[in-house]
Protein backbone atom coordinates (compact mmCIF):
# COMPACT_ATOMS: atom_id res chain seq x y z
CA UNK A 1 240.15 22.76 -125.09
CA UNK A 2 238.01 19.49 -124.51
CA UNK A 3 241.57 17.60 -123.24
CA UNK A 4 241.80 20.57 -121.00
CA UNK A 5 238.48 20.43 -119.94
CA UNK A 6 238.87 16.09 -119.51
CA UNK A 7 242.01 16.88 -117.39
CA UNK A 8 239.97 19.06 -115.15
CA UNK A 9 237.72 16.77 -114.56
CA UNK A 10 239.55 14.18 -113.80
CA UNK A 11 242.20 16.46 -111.89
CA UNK A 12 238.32 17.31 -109.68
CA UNK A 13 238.00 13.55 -109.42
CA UNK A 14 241.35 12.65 -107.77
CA UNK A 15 241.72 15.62 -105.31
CA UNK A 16 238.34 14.63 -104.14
CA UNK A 17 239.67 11.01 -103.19
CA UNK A 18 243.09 12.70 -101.90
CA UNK A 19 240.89 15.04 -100.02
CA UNK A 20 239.52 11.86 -98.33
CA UNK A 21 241.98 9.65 -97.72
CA UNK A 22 244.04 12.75 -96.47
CA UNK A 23 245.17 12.00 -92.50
CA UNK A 24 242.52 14.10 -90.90
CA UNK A 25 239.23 14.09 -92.84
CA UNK A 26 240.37 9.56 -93.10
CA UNK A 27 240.15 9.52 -89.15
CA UNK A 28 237.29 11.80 -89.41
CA UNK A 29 235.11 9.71 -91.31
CA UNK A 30 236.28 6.53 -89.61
CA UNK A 31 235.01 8.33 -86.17
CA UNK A 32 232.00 9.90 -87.91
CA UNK A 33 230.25 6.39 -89.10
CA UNK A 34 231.71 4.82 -86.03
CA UNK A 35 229.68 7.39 -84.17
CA UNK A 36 226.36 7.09 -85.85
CA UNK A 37 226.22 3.10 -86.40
CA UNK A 38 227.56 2.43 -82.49
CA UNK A 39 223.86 1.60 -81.22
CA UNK A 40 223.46 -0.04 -84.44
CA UNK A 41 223.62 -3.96 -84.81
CA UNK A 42 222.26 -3.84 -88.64
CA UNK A 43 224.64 -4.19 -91.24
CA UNK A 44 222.11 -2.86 -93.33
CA UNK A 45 221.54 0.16 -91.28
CA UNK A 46 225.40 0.66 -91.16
CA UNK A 47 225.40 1.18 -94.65
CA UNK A 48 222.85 3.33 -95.22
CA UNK A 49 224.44 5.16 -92.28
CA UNK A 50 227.56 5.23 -93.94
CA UNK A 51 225.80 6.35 -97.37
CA UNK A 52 223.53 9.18 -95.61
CA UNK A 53 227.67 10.68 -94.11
CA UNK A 54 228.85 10.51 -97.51
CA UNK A 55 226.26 11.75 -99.31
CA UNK A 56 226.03 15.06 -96.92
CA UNK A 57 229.54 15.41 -97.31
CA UNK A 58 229.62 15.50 -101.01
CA UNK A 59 226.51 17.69 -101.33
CA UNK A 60 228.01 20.17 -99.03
CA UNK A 61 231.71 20.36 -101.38
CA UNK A 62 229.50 20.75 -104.46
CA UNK A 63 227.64 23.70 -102.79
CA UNK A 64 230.27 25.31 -101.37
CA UNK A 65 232.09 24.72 -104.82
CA UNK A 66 229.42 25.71 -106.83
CA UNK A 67 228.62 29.29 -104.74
CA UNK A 68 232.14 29.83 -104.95
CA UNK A 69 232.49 29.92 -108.70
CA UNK A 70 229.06 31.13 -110.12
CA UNK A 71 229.63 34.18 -107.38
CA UNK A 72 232.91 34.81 -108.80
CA UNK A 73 231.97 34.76 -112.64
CA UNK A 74 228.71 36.60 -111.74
CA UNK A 75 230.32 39.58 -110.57
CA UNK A 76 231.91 41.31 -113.53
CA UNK A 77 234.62 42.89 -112.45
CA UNK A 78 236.05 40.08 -110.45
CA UNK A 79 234.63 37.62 -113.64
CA UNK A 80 237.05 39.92 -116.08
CA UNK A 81 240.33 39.83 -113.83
CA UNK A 82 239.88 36.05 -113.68
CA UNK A 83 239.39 35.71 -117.17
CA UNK A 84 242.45 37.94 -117.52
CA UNK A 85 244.72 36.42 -114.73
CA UNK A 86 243.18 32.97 -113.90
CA UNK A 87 245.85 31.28 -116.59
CA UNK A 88 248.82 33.00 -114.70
CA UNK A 89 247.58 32.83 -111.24
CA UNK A 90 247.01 29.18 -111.50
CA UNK A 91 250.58 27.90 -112.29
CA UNK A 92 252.00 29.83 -108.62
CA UNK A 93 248.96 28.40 -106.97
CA UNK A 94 249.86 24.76 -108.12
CA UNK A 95 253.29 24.87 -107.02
CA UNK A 96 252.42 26.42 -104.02
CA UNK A 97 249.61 23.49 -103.09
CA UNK A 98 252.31 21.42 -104.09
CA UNK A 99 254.39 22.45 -101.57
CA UNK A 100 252.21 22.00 -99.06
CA UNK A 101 251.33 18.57 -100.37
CA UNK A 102 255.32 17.35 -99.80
CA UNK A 103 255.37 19.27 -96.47
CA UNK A 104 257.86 21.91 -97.58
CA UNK A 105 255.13 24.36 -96.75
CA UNK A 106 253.34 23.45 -92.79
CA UNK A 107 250.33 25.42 -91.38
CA UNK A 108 248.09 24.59 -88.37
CA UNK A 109 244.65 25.58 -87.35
CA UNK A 110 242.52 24.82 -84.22
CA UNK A 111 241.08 21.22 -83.99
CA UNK A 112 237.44 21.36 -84.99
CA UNK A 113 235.63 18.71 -82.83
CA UNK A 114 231.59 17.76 -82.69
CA UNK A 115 230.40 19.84 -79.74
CA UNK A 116 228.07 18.42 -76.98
CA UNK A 117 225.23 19.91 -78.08
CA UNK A 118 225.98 18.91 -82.04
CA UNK A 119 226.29 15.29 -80.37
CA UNK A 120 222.85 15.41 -78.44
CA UNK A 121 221.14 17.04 -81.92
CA UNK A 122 222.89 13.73 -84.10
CA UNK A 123 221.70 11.28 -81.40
CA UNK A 124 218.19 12.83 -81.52
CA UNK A 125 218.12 12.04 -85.26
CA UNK A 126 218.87 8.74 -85.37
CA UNK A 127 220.37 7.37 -88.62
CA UNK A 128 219.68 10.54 -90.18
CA UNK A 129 221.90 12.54 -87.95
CA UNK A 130 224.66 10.89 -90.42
CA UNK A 131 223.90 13.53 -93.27
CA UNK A 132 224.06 16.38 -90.42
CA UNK A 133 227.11 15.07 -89.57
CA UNK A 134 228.57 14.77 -92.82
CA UNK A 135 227.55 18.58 -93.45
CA UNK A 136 229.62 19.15 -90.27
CA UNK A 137 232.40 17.47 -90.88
CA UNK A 138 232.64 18.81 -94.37
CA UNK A 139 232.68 22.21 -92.97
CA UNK A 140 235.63 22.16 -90.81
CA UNK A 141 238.60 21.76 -93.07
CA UNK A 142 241.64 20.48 -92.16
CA UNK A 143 244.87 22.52 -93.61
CA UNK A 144 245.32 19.69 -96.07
CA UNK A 145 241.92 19.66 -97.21
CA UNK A 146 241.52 23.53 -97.48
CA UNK A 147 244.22 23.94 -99.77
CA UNK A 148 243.51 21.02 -102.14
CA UNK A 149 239.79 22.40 -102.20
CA UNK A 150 240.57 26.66 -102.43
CA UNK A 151 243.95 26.45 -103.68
CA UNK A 152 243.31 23.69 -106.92
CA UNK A 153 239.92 23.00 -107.21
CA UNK A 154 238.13 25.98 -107.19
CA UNK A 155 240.69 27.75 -109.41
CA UNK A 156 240.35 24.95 -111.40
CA UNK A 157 236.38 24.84 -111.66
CA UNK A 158 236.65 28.73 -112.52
CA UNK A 159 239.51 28.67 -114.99
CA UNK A 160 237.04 26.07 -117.18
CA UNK A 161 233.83 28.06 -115.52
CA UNK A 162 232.37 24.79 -114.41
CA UNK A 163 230.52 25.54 -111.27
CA UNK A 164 228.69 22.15 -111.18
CA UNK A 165 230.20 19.79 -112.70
CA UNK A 166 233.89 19.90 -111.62
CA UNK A 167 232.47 20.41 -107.71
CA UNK A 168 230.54 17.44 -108.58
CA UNK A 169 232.93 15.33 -109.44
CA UNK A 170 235.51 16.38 -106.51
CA UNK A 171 232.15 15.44 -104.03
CA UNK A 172 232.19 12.18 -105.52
CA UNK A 173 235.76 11.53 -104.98
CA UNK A 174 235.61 12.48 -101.26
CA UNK A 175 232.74 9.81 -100.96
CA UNK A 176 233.89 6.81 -102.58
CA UNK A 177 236.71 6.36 -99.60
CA UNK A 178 234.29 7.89 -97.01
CA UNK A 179 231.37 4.88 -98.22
CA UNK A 180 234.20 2.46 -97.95
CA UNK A 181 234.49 2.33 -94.66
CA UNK A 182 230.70 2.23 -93.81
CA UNK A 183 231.61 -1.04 -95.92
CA UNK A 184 234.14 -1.86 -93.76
CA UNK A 185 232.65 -0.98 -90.29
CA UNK A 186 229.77 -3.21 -91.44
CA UNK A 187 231.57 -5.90 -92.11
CA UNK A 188 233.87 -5.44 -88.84
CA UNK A 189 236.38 -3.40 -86.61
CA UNK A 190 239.27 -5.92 -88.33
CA UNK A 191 238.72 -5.07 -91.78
CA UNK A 192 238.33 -1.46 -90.84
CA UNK A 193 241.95 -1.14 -89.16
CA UNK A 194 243.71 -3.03 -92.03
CA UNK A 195 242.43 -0.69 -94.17
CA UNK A 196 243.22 2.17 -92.50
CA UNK A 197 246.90 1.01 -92.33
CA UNK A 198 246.84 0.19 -95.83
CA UNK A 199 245.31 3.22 -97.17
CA UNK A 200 247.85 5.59 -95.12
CA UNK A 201 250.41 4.06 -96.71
CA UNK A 202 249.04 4.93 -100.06
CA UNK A 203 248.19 8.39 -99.09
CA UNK A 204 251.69 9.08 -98.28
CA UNK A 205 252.80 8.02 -101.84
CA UNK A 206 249.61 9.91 -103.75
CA UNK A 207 250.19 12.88 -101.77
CA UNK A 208 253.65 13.18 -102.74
CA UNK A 209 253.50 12.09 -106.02
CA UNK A 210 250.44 14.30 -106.53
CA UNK A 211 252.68 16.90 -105.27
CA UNK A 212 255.67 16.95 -107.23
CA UNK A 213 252.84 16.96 -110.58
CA UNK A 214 251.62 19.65 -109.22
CA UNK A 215 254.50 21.25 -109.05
CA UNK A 216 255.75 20.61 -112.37
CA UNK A 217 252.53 21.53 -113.75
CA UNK A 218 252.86 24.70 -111.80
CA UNK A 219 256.32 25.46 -113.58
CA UNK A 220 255.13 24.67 -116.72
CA UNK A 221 252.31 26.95 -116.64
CA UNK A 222 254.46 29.70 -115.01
CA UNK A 223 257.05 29.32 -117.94
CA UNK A 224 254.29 29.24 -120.19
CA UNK A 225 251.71 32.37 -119.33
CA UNK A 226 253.71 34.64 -117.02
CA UNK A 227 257.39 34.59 -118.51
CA UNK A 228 256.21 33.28 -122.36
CA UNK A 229 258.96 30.88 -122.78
CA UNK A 230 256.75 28.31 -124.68
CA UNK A 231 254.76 31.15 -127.10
C-alpha cells in the first residue's frame, strides 16, 4: 500500500511537469510572464513576477484538485461506487489518457485568450496581476492538460483519497517549468527561445513515453481488476 501510495505521488509529481511543459500551457506561460514583466527592467522584479504566475497557478490545481476529491468522498453514495469501481475504472481511464497522450485519440476546444478587460484589470495591478493571471491561465485548460488533470490525476488522488497532498504535488510540478522561465526571461529573450526549443523536444519524447506507460499500466490493471487474470 505505501509503494502504491509513493507511486501516486510521484505519478502527481510528473503529470504536473508534463502538464507544463505540454505545447499550450509552455507558450502560455512564456506569454503570461512575458506579459507582466514587459514594463519591467528589474531582474529582480521579473522573478518575483515569474514566482507570483506560478504560485497562482499551482494554488489554483491544488484547489480545484482538492474540491474535486473531498466532494466526491464526502458524498456517500458517489464515495461507495468509487470505493467499489475506482480500481476498475482506473485501468480504461489510463489507456484512454494514453491515447490521447500519443495522439491516437485528437479533440479540440475553443482558444481561451486574456480578454481586454482581464488585460486592463492585470495592468492595474501591477506585479501582482501575475497571481491573477496565473489563476486565469490555470483555468482554461487546454485538451492536453484537461485530460492529464481529470482523466489521471484526480482518479488518482481519489483512488488513494488524498485530496491535498497528491493535488499538491501535481501544483508543484506545473510550477517548477512555469518559474523557469521567469528565470530565463530575466536573464534574456536568448536563453528563453533555446529553451523553449529544447524543452519541446523533450516534451515530445515524455509525452509519448509517458503514454505508452500509461497504457501498459492501463492493461495491466484492466487484466488485473476487471477480467481477474492476475488473482
Amino acid at each position: 500500500m505505501m509503494e502504491g501510495f509513493l507511486l501516486g505521488l510521484t505519478s502527481a509529481f510528473w503529470l504536473g511537469i508534463l502538464t507544463s511543459i505540454s505545447p499550450c500551457p509552455l507558450a502560455s506561460n512564456i506569454a503570461a510572464v512575458s506579459y507582466i514583466s514587459r514594463r519591467v527592467g528589474n531582474p529582480r522584479i521579473v522573478l518575483f513576477t515569474g514566482f507570483l504566475y506560478t504560485f497562482g497557478r499551482a494554488v489554483t490545481y491544488v484547489a480545484i484538485g482538492s474540491l474535486l476529491v473531498y466532494g466526491l468522498l464526502s458524498a456517500p453514495y458517489i464515495s461507495h461506487l468509487l470505493q467499489k469501481y475506482m480500481a476498475k475504472i482506473l485501468g480504461p481511464l489510463l489507456i484512454l489518457v494514453g491515447m490521447f497522450l500519443l495522439e491516437l485519440i485528437r479533440f479540440t476546444v475553443p482558444g481561451s485568450g486574456v480578454s481586454d478587460k482581464m488585460q486592463k484589470r492585470v495592468d492595474a495591478m501591477g506585479i501582482w496581476g501575475a497571481g491573477l493571471l496565473g489563476i486565469v491561465f490555470a483555468l482554461s485548460f487546454c485538451p492536453l492538460s484537461a485530460a492529464l488533470f481529470f482523466g489521471s490525476l484526480v482518479p488518482v488522488a481519489v483512488e488513494f483519497s488524498s485530496g491535498i497532498i497528491i493535488p499538491s504535488l501535481y501544483g508543484v510540478g506545473t510550477a517548477i517549468p512555469a518559474f523557469t522561465f521567469a528565470v530565463l526571461i530575466a536573464l534574456g529573450a536568448k536563453s528563453v527561445g533555446k529553451a523553449y526549443n529544447r524543452i519541446a523536444q523533450f516534451e515530445w519524447w515524455a509525452r509519448r513515453v509517458t503514454g505508452v506507460i500509461f497504457i501498459l499500466v492501463g492493461l495491466y490493471l484492466s487484466l488485473e481488476n476487471i477480467f481477474n487474470l492476475f488473482s
